[in-house]
N, C-alpha and C. Protein backbone atom coordinates (compact mmCIF):
# COMPACT_ATOMS: atom_id res chain seq x y z
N UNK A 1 81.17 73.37 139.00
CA UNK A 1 79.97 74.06 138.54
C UNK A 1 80.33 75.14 137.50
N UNK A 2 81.61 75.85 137.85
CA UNK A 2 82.05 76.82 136.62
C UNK A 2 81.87 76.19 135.32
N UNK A 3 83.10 75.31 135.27
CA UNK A 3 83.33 74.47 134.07
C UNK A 3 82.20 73.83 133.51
N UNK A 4 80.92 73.66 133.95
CA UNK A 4 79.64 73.44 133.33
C UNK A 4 79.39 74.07 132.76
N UNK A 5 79.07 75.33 133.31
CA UNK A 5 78.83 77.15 133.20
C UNK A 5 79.66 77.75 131.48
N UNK A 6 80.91 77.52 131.99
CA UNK A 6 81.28 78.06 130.59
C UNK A 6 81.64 77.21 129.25
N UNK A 7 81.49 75.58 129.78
CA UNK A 7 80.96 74.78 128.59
C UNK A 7 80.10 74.95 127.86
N UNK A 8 78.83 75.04 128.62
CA UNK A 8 77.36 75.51 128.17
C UNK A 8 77.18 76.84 127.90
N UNK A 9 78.15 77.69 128.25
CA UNK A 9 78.14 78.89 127.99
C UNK A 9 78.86 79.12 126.10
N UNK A 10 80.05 78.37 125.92
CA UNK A 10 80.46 78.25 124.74
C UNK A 10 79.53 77.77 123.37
N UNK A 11 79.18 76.33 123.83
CA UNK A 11 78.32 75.75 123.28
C UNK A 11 77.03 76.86 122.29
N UNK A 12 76.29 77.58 123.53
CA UNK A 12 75.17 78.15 123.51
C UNK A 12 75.65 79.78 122.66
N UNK A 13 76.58 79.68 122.63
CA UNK A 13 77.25 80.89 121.43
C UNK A 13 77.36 80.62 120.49
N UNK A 14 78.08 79.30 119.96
CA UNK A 14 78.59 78.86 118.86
C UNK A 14 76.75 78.57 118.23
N UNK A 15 76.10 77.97 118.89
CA UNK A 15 74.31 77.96 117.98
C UNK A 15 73.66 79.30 118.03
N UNK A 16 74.16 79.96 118.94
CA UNK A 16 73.35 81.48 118.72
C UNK A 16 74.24 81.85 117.30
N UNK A 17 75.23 82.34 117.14
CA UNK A 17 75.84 82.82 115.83
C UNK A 17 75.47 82.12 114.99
N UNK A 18 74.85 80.75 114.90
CA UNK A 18 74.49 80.05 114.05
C UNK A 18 73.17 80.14 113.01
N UNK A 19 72.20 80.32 114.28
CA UNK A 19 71.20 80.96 114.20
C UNK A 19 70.75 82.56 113.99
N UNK A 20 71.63 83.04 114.54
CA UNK A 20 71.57 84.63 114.14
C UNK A 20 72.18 84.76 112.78
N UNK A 21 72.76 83.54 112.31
CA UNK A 21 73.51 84.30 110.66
C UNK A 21 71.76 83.71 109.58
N UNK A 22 71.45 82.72 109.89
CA UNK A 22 70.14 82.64 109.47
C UNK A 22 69.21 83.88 109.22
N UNK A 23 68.69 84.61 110.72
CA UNK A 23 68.31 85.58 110.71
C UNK A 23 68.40 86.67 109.86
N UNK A 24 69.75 86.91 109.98
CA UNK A 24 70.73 88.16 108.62
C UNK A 24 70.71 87.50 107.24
N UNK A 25 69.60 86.59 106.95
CA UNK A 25 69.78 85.88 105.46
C UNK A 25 71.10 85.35 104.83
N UNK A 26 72.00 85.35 106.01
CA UNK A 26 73.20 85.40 104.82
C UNK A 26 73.27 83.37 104.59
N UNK A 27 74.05 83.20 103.80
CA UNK A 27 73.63 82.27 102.65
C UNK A 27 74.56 81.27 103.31
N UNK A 28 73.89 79.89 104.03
CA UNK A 28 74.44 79.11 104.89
C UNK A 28 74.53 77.75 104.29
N UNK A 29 75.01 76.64 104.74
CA UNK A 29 74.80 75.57 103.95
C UNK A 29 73.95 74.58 105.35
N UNK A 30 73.53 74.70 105.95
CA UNK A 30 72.50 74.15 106.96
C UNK A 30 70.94 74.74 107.25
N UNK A 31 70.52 73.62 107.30
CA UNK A 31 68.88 74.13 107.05
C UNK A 31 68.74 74.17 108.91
N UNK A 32 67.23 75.06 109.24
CA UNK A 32 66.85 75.06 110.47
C UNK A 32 66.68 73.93 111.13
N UNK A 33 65.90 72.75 110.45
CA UNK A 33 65.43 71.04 110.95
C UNK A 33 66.74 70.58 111.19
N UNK A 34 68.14 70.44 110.46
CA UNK A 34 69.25 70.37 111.07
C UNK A 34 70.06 70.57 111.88
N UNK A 35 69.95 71.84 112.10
CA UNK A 35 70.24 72.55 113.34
C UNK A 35 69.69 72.33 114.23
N UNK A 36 68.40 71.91 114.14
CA UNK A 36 67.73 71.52 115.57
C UNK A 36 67.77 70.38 116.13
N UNK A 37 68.06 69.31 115.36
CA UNK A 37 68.44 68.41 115.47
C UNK A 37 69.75 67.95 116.35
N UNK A 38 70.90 68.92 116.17
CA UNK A 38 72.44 69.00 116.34
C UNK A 38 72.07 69.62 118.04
N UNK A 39 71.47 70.86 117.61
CA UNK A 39 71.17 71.38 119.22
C UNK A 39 70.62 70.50 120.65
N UNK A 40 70.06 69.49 120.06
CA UNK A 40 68.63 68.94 121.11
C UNK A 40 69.88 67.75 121.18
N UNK A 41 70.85 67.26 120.22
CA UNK A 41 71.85 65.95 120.44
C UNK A 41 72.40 66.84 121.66
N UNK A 42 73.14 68.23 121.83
CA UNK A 42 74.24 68.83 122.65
C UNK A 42 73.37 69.03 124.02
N UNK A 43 72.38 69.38 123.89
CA UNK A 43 70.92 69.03 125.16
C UNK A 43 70.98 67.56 126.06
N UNK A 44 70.63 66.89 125.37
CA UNK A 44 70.72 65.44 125.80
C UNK A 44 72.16 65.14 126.26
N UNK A 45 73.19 65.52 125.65
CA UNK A 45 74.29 65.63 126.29
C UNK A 45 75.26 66.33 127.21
N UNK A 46 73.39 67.14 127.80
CA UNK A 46 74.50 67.60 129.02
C UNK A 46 75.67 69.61 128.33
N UNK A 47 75.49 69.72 127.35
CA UNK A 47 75.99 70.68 126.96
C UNK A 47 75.25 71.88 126.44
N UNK A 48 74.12 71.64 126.95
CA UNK A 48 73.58 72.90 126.89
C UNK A 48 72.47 72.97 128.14
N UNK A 49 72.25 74.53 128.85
CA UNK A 49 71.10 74.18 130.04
C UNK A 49 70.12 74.20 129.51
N UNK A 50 68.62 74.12 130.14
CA UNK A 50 67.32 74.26 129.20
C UNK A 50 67.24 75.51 128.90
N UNK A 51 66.94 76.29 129.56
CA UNK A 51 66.75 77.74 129.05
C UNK A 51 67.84 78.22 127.50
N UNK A 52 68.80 77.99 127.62
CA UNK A 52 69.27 78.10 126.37
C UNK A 52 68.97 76.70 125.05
N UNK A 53 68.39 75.77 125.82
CA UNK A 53 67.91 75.37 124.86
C UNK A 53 66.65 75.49 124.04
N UNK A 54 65.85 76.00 124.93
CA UNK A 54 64.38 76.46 124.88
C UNK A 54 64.53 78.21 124.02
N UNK A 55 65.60 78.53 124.55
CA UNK A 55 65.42 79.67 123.90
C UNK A 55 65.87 79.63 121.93
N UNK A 56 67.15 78.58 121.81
CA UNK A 56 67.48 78.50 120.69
C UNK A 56 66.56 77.70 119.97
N UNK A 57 65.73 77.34 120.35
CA UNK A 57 64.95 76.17 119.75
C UNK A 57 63.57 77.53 118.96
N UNK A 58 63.41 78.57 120.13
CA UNK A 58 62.25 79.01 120.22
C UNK A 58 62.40 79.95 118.53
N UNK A 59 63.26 80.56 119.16
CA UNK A 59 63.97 81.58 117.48
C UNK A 59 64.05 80.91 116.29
N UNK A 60 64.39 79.11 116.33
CA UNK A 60 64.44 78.40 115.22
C UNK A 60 62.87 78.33 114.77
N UNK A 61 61.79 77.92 115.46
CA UNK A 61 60.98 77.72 115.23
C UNK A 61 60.28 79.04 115.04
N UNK A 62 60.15 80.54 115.46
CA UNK A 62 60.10 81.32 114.70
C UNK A 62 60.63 81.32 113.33
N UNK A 63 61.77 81.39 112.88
CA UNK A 63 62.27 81.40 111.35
C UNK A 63 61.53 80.07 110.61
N UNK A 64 61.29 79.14 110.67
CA UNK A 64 60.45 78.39 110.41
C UNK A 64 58.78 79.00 110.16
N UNK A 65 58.51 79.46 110.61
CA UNK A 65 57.16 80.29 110.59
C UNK A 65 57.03 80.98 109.02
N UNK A 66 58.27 81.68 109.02
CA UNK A 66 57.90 83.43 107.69
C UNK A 66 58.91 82.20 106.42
């Protein structure tokens, strides 16, 4: 159960920094629809829990908004 824990725990960092460099405008070579895409594949596979997926999804789709 650990080793789930800090799989999904890694995982769910490496798309938060992903998404948070979005946020800070700084100048990325991946669009949001991509990223969400990549996220919801690591979902389906078991590498991410829902709540962190629901949550990274939720912030994407905010920035999508403005």
């Amino acid at each position: 159960m650990y080793d789930r824990y800090l799989n999904t725990s890694n995982e769910y960092n490496k798309f938060n920094c992903m998404v948070n460099k979005i946020l800070n405008g700084e100048n990325v070579n991946y669009s949001t629809s991509w990223l969400k895409k990549i996220i919801y594949k690591s979902y389906q596979n078991n590498r991410l829990q829902s709540w962190q997926y629901d949550h990274l999804i939720g912030r994407l789709e905010e920035i999508e908004l403005f």
